[in-house]
C-alpha atoms as a PDB file:
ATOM      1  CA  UNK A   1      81.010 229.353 196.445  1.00  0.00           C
ATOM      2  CA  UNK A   2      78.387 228.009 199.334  1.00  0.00           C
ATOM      3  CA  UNK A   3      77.667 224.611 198.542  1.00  0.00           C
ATOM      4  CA  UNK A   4      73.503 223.872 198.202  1.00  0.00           C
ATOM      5  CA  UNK A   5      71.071 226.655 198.084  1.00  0.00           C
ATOM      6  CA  UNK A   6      71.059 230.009 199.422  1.00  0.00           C
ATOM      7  CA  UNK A   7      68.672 231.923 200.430  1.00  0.00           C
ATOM      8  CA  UNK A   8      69.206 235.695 200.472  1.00  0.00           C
ATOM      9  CA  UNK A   9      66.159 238.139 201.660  1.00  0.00           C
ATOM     10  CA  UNK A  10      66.544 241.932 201.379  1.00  0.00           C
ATOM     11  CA  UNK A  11      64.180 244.523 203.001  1.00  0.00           C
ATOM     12  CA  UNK A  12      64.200 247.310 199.581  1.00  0.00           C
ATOM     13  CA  UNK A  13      64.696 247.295 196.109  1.00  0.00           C
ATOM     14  CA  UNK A  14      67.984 248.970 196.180  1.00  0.00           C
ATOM     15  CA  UNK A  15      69.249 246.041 198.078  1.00  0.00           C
ATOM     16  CA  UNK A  16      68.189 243.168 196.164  1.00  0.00           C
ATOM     17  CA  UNK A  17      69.301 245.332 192.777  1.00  0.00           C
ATOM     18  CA  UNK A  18      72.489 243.762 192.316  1.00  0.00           C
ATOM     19  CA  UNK A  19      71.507 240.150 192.882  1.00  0.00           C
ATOM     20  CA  UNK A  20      68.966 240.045 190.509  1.00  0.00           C
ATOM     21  CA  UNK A  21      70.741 241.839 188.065  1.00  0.00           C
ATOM     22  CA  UNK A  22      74.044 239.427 188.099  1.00  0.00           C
ATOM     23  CA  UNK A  23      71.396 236.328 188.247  1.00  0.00           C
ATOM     24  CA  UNK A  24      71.502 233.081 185.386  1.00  0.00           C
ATOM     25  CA  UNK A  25      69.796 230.801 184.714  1.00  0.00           C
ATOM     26  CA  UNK A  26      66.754 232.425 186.389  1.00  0.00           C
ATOM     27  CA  UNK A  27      63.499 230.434 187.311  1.00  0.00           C
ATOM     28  CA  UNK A  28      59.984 231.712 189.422  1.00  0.00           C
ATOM     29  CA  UNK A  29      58.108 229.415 191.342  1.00  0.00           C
ATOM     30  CA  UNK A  30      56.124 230.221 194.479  1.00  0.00           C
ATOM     31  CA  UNK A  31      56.636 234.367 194.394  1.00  0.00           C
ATOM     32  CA  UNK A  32      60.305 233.662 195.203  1.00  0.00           C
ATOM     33  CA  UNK A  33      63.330 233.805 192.501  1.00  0.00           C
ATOM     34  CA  UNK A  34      65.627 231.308 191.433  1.00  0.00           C
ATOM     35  CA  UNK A  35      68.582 230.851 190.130  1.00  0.00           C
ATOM     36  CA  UNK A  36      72.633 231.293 190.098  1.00  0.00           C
ATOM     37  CA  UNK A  37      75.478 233.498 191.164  1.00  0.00           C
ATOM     38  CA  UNK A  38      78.156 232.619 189.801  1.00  0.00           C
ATOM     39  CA  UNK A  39      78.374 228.847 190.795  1.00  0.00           C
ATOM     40  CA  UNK A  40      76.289 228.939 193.718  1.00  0.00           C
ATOM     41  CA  UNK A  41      72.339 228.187 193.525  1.00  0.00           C
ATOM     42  CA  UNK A  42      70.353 231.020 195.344  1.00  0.00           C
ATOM     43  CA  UNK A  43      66.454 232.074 195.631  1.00  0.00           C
ATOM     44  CA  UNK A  44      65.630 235.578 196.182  1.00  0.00           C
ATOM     45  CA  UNK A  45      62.903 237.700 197.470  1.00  0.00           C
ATOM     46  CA  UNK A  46      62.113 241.114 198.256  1.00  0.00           C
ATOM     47  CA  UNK A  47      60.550 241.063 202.292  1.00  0.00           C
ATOM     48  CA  UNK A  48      59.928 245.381 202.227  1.00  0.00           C
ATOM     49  CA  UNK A  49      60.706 247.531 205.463  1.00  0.00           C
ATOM     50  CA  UNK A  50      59.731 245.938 209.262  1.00  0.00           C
ATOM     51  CA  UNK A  51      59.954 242.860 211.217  1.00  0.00           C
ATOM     52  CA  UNK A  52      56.427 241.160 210.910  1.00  0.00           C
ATOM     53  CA  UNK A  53      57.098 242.022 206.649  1.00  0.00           C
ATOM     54  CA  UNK A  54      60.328 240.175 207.624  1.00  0.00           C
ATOM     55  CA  UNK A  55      59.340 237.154 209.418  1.00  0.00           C
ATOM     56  CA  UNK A  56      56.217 236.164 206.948  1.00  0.00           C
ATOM     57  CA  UNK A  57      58.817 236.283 203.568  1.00  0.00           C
ATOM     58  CA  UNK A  58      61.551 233.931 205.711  1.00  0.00           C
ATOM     59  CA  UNK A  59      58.739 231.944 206.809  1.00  0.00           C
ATOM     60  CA  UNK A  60      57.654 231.704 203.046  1.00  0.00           C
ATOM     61  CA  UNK A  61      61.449 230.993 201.891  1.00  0.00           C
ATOM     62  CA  UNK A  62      62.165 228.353 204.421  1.00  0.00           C
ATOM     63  CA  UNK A  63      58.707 225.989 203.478  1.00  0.00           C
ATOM     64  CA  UNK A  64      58.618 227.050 199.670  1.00  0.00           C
ATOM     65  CA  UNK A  65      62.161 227.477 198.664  1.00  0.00           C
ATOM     66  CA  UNK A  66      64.217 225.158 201.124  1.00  0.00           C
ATOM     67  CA  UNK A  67      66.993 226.636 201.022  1.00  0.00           C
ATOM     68  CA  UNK A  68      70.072 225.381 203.150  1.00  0.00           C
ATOM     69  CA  UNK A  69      70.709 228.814 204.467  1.00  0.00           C
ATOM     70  CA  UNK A  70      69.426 231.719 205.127  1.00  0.00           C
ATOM     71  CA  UNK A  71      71.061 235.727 204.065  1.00  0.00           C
ATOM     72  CA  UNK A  72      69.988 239.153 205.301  1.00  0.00           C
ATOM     73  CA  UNK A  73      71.955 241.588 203.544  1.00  0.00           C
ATOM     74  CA  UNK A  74      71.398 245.401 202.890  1.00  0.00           C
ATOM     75  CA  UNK A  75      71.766 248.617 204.727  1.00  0.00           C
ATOM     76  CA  UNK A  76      71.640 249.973 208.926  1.00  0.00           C
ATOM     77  CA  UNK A  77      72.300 252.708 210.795  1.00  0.00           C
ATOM     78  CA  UNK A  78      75.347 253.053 212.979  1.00  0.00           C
ATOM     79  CA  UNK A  79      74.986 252.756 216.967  1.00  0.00           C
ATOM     80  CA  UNK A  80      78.715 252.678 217.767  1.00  0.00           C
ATOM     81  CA  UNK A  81      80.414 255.747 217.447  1.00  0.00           C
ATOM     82  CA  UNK A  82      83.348 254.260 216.547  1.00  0.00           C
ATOM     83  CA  UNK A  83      81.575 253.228 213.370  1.00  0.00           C
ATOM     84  CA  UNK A  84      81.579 255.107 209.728  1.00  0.00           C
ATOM     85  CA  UNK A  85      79.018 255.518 207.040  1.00  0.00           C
ATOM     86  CA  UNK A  86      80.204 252.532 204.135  1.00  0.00           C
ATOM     87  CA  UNK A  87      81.844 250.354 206.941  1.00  0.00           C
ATOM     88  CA  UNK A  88      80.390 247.069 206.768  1.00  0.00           C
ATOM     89  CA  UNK A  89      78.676 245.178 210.249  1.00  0.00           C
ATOM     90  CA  UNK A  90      78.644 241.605 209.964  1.00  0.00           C
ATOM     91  CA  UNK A  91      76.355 240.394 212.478  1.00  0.00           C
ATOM     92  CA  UNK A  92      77.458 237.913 215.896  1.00  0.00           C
ATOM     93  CA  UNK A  93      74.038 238.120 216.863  1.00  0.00           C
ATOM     94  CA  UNK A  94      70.590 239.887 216.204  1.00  0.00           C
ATOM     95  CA  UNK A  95      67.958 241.113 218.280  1.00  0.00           C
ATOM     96  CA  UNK A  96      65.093 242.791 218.687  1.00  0.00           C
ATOM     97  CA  UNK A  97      65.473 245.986 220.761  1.00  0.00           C
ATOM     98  CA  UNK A  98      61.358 247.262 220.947  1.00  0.00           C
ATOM     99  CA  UNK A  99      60.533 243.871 222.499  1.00  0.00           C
ATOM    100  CA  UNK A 100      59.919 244.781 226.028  1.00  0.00           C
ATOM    101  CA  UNK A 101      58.175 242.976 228.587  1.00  0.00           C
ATOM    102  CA  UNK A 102      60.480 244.543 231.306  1.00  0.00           C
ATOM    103  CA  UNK A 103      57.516 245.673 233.008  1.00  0.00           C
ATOM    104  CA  UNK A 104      56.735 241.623 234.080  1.00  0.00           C
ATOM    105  CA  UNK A 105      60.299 240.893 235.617  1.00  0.00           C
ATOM    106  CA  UNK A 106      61.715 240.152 231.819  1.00  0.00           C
ATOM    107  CA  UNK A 107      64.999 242.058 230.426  1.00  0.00           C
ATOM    108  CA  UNK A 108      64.181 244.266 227.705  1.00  0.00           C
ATOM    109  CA  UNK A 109      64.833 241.948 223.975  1.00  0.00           C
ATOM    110  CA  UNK A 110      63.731 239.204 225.586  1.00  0.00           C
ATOM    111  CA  UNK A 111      61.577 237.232 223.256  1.00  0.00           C
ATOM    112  CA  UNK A 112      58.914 235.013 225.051  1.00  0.00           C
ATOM    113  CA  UNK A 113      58.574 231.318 223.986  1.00  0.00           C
ATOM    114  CA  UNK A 114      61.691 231.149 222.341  1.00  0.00           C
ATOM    115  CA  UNK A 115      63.306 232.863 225.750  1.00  0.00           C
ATOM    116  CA  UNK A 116      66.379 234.649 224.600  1.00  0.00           C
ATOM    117  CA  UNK A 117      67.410 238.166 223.809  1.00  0.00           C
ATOM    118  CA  UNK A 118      69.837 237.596 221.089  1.00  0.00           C
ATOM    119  CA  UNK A 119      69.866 235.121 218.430  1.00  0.00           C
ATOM    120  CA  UNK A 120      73.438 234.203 217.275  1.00  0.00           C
ATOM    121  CA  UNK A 121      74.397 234.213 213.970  1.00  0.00           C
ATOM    122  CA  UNK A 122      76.212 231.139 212.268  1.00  0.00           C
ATOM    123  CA  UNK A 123      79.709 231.233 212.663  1.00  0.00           C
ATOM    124  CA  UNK A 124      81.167 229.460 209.318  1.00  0.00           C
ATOM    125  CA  UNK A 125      78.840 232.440 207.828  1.00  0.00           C
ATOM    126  CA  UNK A 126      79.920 235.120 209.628  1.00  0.00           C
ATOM    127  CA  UNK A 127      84.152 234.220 208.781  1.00  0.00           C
ATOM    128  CA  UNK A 128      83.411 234.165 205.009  1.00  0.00           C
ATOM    129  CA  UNK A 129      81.973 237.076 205.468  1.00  0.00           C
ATOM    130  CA  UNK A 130      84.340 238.851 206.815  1.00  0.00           C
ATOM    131  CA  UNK A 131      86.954 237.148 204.801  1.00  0.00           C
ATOM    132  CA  UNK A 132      85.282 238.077 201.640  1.00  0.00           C
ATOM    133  CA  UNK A 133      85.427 241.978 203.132  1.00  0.00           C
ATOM    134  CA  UNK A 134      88.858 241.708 203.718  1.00  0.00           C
ATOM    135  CA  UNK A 135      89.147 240.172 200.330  1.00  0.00           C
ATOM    136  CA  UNK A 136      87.410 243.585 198.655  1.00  0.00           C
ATOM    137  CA  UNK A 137      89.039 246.329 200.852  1.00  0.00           C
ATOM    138  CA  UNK A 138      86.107 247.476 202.603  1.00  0.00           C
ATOM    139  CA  UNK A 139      86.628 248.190 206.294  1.00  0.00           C
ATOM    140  CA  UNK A 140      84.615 246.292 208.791  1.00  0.00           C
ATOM    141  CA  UNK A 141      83.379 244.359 212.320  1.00  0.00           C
ATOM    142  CA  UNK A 142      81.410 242.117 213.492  1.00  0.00           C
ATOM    143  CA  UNK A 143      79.204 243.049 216.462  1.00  0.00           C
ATOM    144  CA  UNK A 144      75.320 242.691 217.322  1.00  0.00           C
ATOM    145  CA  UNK A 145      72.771 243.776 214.899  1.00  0.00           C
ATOM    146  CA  UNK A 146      69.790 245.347 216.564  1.00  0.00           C
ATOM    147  CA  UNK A 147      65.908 245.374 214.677  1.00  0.00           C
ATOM    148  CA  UNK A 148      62.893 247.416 215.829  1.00  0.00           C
ATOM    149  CA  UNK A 149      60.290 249.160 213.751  1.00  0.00           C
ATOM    150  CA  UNK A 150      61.385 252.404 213.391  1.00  0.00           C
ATOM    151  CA  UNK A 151      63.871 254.428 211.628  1.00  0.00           C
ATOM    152  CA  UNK A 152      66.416 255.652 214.423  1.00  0.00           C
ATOM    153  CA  UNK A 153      67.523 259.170 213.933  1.00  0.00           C
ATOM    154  CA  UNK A 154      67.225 260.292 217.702  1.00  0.00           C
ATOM    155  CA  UNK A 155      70.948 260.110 219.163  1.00  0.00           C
ATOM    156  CA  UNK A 156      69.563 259.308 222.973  1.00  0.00           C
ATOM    157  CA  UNK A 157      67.431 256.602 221.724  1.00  0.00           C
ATOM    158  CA  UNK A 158      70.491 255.503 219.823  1.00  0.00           C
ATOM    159  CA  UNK A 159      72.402 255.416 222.518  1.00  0.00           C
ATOM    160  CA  UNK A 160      70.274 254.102 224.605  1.00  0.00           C
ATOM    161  CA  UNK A 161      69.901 250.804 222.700  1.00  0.00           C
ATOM    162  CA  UNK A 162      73.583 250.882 222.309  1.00  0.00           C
ATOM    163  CA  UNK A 163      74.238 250.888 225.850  1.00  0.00           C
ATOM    164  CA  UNK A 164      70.978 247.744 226.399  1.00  0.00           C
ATOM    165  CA  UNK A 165      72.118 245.966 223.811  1.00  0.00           C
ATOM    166  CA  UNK A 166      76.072 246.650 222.963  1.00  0.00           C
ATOM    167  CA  UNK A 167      74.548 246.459 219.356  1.00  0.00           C
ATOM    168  CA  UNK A 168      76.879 248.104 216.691  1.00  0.00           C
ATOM    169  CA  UNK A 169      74.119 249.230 214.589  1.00  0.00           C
ATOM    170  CA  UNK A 170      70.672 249.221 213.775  1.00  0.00           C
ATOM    171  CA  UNK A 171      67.721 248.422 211.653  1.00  0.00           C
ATOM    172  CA  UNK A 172      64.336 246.823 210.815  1.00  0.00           C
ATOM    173  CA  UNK A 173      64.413 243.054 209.365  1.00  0.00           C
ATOM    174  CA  UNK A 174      67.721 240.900 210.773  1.00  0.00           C
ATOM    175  CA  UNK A 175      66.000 240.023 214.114  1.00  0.00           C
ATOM    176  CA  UNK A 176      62.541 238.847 213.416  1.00  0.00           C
ATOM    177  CA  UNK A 177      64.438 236.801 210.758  1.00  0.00           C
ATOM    178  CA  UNK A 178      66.790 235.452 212.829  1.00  0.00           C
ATOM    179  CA  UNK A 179      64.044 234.241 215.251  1.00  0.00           C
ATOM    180  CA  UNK A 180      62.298 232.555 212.058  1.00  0.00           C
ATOM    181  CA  UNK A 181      65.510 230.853 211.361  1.00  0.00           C
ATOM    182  CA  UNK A 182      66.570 230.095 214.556  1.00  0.00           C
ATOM    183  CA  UNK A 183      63.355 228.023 215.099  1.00  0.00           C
ATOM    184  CA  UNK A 184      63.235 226.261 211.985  1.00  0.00           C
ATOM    185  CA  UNK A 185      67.244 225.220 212.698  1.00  0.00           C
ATOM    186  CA  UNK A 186      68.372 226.710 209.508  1.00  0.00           C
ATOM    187  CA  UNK A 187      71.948 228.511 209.461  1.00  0.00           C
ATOM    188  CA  UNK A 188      71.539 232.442 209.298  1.00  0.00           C
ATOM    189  CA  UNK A 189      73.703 235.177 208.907  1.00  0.00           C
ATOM    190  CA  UNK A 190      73.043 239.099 208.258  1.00  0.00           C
ATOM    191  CA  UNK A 191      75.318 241.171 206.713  1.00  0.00           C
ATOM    192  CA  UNK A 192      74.580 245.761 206.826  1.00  0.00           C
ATOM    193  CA  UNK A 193      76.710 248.023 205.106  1.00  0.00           C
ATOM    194  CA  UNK A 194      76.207 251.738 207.092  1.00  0.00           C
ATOM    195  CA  UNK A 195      74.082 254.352 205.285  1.00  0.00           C
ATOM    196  CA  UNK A 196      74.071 256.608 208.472  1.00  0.00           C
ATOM    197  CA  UNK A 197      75.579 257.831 211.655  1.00  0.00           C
ATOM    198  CA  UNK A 198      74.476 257.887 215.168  1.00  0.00           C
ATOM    199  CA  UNK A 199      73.665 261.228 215.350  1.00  0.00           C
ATOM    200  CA  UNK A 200      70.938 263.413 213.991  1.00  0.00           C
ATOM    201  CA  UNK A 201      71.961 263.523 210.345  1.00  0.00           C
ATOM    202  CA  UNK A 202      70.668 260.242 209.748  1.00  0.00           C
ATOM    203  CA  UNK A 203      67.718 261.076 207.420  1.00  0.00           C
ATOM    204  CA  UNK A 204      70.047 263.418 205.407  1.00  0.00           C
ATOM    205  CA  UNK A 205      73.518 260.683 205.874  1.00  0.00           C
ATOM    206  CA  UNK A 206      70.710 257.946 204.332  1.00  0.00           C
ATOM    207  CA  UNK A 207      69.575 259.555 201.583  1.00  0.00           C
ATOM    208  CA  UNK A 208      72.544 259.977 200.441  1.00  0.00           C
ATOM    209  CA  UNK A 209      75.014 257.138 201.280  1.00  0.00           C
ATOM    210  CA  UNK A 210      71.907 254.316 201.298  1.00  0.00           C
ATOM    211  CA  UNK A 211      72.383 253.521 197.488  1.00  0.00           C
ATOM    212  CA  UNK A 212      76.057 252.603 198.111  1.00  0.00           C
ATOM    213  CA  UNK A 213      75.577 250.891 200.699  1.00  0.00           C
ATOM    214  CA  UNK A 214      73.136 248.767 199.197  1.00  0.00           C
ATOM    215  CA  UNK A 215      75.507 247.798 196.492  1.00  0.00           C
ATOM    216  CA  UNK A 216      78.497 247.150 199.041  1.00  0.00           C
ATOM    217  CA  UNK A 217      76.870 245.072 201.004  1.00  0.00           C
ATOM    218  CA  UNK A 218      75.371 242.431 197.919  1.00  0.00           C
ATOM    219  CA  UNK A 219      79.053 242.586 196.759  1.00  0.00           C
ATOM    220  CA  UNK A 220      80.207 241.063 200.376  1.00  0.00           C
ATOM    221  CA  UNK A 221      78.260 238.423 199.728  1.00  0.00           C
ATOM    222  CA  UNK A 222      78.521 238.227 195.764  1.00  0.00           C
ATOM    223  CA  UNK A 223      82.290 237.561 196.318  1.00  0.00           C
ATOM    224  CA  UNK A 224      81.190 234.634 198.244  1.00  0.00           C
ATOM    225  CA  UNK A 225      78.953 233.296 196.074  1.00  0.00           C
ATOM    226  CA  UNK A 226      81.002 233.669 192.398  1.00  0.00           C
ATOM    227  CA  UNK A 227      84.047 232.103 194.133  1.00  0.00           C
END
């Protein structure tokens, strides 16, 4: 159980599926979804694919819903080799790896105005997390969680944002959240379950896998919650 009210924002149907479908007690006020989980209070909403999508529905959470923390949950692509479709990444950090103002004397992620590459994840988050994985069998890590707004299917560019970054796996919402979060001083935490591979079966490894993943990674946090 998380004590308060919880906020959890997913990018695609798919993702938010199992949430909404174990929800009581349900409630609408402001476009966002209320309710319980168990014992725990949550709101949910639906932000769709890409970081600006991203930042305007945690922005919209944060002032309408208030909730005491914050929950991006749903699917990525694997950067580390060492990683495995339906292994779990629970995020250290995010960032956001197409930022690049390299080209004035900045390192590439670095966000102006806020001035920092990676925005850390909260830590009391990130050990239930992993405890509730543990808990439910499913292998996983924790590592940085790296956003941009594209699909990555190219192994080079993969690799190559890997290597920038030492990101475990990619994709499109965590980091503009995270910013949104880390501004407003509200905990965070992301949570991906792996619906492809770094290499170039991705389109084929995500149709496939990206349903399961979906549900893995709400049940992570649905352990959590029901406790």
């Amino acid at each position: 159980m998380l004590n308060g009210l919880t906020g959890i924002v997913c990018a695609m149907e798919p993702e938010l599926a199992l949430y909404k479908e174990s929800l009581t007690e349900t409630s609408e006020r402001d476009g966002l979804l209320f309710g319980r989980l168990g014992p725990s209070r949550v709101v949910l909403d639906l932000c769709g694919p890409g970081k600006v999508n991203a930042a305007i529905c945690a922005e919209r959470m944060l002032l309408l819903g208030r909730p005491d923390r914050l929950l991006n949950t749903g699917v990525a692509g694997a950067l580390s080799p060492e990683l495995r479709v339906l292994d779990a990444v629970i995020g250290s950090a995010v960032c956001q790896h197409d930022v690049d103002t390299s080209a004035l004397g900045d390192e590439p992620g670095f966000v102006s105005g806020v001035n920092r590459i990676f925005f850390p994840c909260d830590e009391a988050l990130r050990a239930s997390l992993c405890e509730s994985a543990a808990a439910l069998g499913l292998p996983h890590s924790v590592g940085v969680i790296a956003s941009g707004d594209q699909f990555l299917a190219d192994a080079q560019v993969k690799a190559r944002i890997r290597e920038r970054f030492h990101a475990a796996c990619g994709e499109m919402e965590s980091g503009a959240i995270g910013q949104v979060c880390c501004l407003a001083g509200v905990p965070f935490a992301a949570l991906r379950v792996l619906s492809d591979c770094g290499d170039g079966s991705a389109p084929l490894d995500y149709r496939e896998f990206m349903p399961r993943a979906a549900e893995l990674s709400a049940r992570i946090l649905l352990h959590i919650l029901r406790a």
